[in-house]
PDB file of N, CA and C in Angstrom:
ATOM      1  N   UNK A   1       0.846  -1.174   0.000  1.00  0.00           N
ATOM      2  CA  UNK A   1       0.000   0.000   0.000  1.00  0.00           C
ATOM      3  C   UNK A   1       0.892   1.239   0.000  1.00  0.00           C
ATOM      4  N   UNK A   2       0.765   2.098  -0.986  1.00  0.00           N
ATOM      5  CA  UNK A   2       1.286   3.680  -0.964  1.00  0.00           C
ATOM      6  C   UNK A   2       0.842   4.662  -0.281  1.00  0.00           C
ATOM      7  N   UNK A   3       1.138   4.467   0.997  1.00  0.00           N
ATOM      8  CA  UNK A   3       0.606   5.747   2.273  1.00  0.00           C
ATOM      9  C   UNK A   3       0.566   7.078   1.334  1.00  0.00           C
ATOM     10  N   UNK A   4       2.004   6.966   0.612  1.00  0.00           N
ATOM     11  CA  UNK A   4       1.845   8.661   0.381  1.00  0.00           C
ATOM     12  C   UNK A   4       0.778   9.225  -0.837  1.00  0.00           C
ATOM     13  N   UNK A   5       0.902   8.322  -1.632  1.00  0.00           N
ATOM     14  CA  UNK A   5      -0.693   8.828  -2.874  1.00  0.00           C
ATOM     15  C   UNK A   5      -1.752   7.897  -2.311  1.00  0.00           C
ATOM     16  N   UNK A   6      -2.258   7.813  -1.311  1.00  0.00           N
ATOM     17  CA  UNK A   6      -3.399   7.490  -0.548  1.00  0.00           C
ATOM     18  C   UNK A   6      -3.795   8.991   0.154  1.00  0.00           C
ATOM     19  N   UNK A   7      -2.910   9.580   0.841  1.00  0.00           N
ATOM     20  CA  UNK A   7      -2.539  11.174   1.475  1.00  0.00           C
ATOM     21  C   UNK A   7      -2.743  12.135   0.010  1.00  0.00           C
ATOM     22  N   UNK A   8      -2.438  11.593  -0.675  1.00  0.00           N
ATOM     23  CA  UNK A   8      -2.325  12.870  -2.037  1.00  0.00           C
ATOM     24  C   UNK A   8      -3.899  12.609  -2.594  1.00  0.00           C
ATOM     25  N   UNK A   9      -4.394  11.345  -2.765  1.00  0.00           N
ATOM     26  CA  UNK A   9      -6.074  11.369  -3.156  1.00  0.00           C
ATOM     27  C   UNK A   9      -6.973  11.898  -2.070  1.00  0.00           C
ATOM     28  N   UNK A  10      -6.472  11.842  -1.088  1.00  0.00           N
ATOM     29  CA  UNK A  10      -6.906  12.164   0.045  1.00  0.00           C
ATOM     30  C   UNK A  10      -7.329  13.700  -0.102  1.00  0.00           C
ATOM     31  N   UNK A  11      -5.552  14.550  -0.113  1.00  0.00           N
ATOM     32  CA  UNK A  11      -5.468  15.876   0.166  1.00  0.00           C
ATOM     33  C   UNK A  11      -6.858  16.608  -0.901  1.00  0.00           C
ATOM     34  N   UNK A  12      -6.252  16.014  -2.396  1.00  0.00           N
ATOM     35  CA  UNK A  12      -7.738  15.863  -3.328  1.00  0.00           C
ATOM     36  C   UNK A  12      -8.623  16.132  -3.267  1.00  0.00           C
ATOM     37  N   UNK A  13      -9.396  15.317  -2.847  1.00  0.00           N
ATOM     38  CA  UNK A  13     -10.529  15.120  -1.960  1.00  0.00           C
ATOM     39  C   UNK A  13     -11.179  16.614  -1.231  1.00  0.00           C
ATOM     40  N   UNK A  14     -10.135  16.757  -0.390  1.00  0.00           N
ATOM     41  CA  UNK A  14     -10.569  17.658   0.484  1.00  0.00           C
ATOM     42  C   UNK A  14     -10.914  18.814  -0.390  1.00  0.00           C
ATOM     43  N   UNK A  15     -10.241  19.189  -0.892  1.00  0.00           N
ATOM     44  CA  UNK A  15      -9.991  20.390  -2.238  1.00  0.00           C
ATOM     45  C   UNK A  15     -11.285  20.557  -3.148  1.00  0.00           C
ATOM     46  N   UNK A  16     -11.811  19.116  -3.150  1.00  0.00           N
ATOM     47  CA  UNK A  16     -13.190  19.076  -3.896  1.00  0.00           C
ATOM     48  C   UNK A  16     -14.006  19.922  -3.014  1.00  0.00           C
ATOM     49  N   UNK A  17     -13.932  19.969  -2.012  1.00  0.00           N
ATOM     50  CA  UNK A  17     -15.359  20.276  -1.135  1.00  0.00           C
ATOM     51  C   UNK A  17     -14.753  21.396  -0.522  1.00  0.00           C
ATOM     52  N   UNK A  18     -13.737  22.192   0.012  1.00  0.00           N
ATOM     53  CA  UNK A  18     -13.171  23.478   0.727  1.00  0.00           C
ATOM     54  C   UNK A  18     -11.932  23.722  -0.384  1.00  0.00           C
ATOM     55  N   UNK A  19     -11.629  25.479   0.380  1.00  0.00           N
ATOM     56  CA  UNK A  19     -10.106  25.550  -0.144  1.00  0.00           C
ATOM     57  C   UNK A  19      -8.988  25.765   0.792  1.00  0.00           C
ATOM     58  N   UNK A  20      -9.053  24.622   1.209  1.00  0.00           N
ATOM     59  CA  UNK A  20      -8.035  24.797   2.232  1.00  0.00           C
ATOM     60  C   UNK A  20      -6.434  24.744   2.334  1.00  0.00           C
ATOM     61  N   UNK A  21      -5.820  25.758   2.889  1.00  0.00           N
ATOM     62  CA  UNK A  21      -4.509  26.041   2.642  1.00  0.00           C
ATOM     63  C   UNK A  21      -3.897  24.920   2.937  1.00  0.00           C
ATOM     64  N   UNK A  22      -2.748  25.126   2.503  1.00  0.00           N
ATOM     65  CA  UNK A  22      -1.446  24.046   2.859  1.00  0.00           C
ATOM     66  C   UNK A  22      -1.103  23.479   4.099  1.00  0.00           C
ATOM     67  N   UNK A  23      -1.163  24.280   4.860  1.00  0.00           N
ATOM     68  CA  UNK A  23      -1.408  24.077   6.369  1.00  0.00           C
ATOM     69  C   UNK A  23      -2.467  23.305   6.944  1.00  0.00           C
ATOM     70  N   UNK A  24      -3.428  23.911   6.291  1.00  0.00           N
ATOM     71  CA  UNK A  24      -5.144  23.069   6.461  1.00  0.00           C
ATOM     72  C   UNK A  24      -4.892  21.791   6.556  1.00  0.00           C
ATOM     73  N   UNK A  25      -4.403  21.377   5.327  1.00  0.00           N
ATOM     74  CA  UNK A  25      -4.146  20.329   4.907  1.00  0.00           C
ATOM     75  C   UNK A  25      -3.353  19.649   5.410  1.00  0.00           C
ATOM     76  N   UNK A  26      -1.932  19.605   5.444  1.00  0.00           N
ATOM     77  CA  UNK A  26      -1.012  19.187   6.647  1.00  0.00           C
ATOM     78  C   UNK A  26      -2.017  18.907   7.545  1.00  0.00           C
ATOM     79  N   UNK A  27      -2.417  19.577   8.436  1.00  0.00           N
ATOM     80  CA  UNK A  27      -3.157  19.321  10.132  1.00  0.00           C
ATOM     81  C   UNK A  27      -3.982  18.241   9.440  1.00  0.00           C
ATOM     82  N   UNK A  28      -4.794  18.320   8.580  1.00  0.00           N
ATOM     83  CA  UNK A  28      -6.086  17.360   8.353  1.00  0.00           C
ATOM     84  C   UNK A  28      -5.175  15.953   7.914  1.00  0.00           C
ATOM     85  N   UNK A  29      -3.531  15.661   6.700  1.00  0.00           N
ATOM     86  CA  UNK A  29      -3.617  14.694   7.089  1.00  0.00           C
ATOM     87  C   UNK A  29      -2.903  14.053   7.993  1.00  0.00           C
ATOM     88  N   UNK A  30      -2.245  15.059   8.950  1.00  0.00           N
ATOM     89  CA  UNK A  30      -1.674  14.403   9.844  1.00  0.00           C
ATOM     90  C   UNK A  30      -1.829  14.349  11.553  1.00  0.00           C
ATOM     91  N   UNK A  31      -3.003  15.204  11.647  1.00  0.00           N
ATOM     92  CA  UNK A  31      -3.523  14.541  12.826  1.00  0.00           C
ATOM     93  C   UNK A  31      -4.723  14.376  12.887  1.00  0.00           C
ATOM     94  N   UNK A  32      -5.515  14.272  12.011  1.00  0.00           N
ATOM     95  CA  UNK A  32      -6.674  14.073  11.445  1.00  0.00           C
ATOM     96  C   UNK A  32      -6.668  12.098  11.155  1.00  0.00           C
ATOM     97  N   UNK A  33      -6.179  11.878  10.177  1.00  0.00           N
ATOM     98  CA  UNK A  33      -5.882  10.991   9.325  1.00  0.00           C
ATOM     99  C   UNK A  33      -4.646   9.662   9.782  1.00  0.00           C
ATOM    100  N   UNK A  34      -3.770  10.627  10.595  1.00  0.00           N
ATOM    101  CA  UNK A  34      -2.226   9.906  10.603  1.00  0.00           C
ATOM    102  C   UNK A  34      -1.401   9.650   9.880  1.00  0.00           C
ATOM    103  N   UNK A  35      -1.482  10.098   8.701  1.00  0.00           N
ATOM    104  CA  UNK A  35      -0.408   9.947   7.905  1.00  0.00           C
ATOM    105  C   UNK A  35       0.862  10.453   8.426  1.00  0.00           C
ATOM    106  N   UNK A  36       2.505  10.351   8.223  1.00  0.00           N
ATOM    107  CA  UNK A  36       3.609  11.060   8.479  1.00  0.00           C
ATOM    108  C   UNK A  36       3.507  12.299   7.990  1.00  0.00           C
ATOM    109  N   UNK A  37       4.339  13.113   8.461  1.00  0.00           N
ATOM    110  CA  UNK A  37       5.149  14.399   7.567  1.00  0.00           C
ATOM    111  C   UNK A  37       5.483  13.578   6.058  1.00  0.00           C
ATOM    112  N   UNK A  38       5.944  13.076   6.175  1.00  0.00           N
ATOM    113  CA  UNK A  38       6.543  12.842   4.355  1.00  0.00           C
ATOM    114  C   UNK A  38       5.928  12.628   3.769  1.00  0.00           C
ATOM    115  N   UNK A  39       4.447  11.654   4.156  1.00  0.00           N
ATOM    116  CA  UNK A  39       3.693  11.162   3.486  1.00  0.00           C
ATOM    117  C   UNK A  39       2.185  12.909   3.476  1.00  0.00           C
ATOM    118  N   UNK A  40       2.277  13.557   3.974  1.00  0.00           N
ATOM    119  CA  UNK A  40       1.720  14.757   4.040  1.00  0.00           C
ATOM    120  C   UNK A  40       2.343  15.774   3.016  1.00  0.00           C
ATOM    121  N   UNK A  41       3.571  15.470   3.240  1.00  0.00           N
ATOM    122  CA  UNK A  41       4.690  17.261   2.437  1.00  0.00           C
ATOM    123  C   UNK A  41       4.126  16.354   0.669  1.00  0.00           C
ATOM    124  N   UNK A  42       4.517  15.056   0.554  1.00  0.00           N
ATOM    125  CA  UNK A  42       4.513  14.580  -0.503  1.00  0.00           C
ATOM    126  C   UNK A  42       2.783  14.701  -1.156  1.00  0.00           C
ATOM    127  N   UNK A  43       2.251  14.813  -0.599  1.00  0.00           N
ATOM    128  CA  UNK A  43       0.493  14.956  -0.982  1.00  0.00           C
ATOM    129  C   UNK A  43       0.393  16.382  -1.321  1.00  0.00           C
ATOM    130  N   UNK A  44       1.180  17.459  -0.404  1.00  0.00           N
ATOM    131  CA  UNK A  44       0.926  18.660  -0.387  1.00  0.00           C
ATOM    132  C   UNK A  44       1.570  19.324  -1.861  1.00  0.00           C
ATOM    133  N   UNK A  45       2.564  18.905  -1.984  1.00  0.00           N
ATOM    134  CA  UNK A  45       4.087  19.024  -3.230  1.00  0.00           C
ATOM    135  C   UNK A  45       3.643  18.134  -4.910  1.00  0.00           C
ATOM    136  N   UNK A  46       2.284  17.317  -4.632  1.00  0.00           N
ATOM    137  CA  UNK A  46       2.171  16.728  -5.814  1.00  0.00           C
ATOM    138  C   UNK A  46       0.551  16.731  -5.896  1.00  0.00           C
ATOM    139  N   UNK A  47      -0.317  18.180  -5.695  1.00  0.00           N
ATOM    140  CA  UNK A  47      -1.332  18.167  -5.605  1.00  0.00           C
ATOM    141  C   UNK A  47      -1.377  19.082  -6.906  1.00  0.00           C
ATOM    142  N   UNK A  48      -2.813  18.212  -7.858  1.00  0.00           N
ATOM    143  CA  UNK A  48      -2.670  18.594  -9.162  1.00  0.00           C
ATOM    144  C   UNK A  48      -3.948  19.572  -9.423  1.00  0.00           C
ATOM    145  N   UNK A  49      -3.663  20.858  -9.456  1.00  0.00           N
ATOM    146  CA  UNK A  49      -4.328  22.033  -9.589  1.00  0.00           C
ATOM    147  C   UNK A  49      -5.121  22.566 -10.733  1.00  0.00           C
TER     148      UNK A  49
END
């Protein structure tokens, strides 16, 4: 399983329904969710706009 594009469909996701900053996001998937930092920076760094 790929934690980190699980976190990146994820971050996605969220984007569909709010616009939430980078930060937003971070907090939502990592203490929200549990994902790591890496697996968060990497969702945040490859989110397709």
């Amino acid at each position: 399983m790929d934690y980190a594009e699980n976190a990146l469909a994820l971050a996605e996701e969220y984007l569909i329904v709010a616009d939430y900053s980078e930060k937003e996001l971070y907090e939502l998937l990592t203490e929200e969710h549990g994902f790591t930092e890496e697996e968060a920076d990497y969702a945040i760094e490859n989110i397709e706009e």
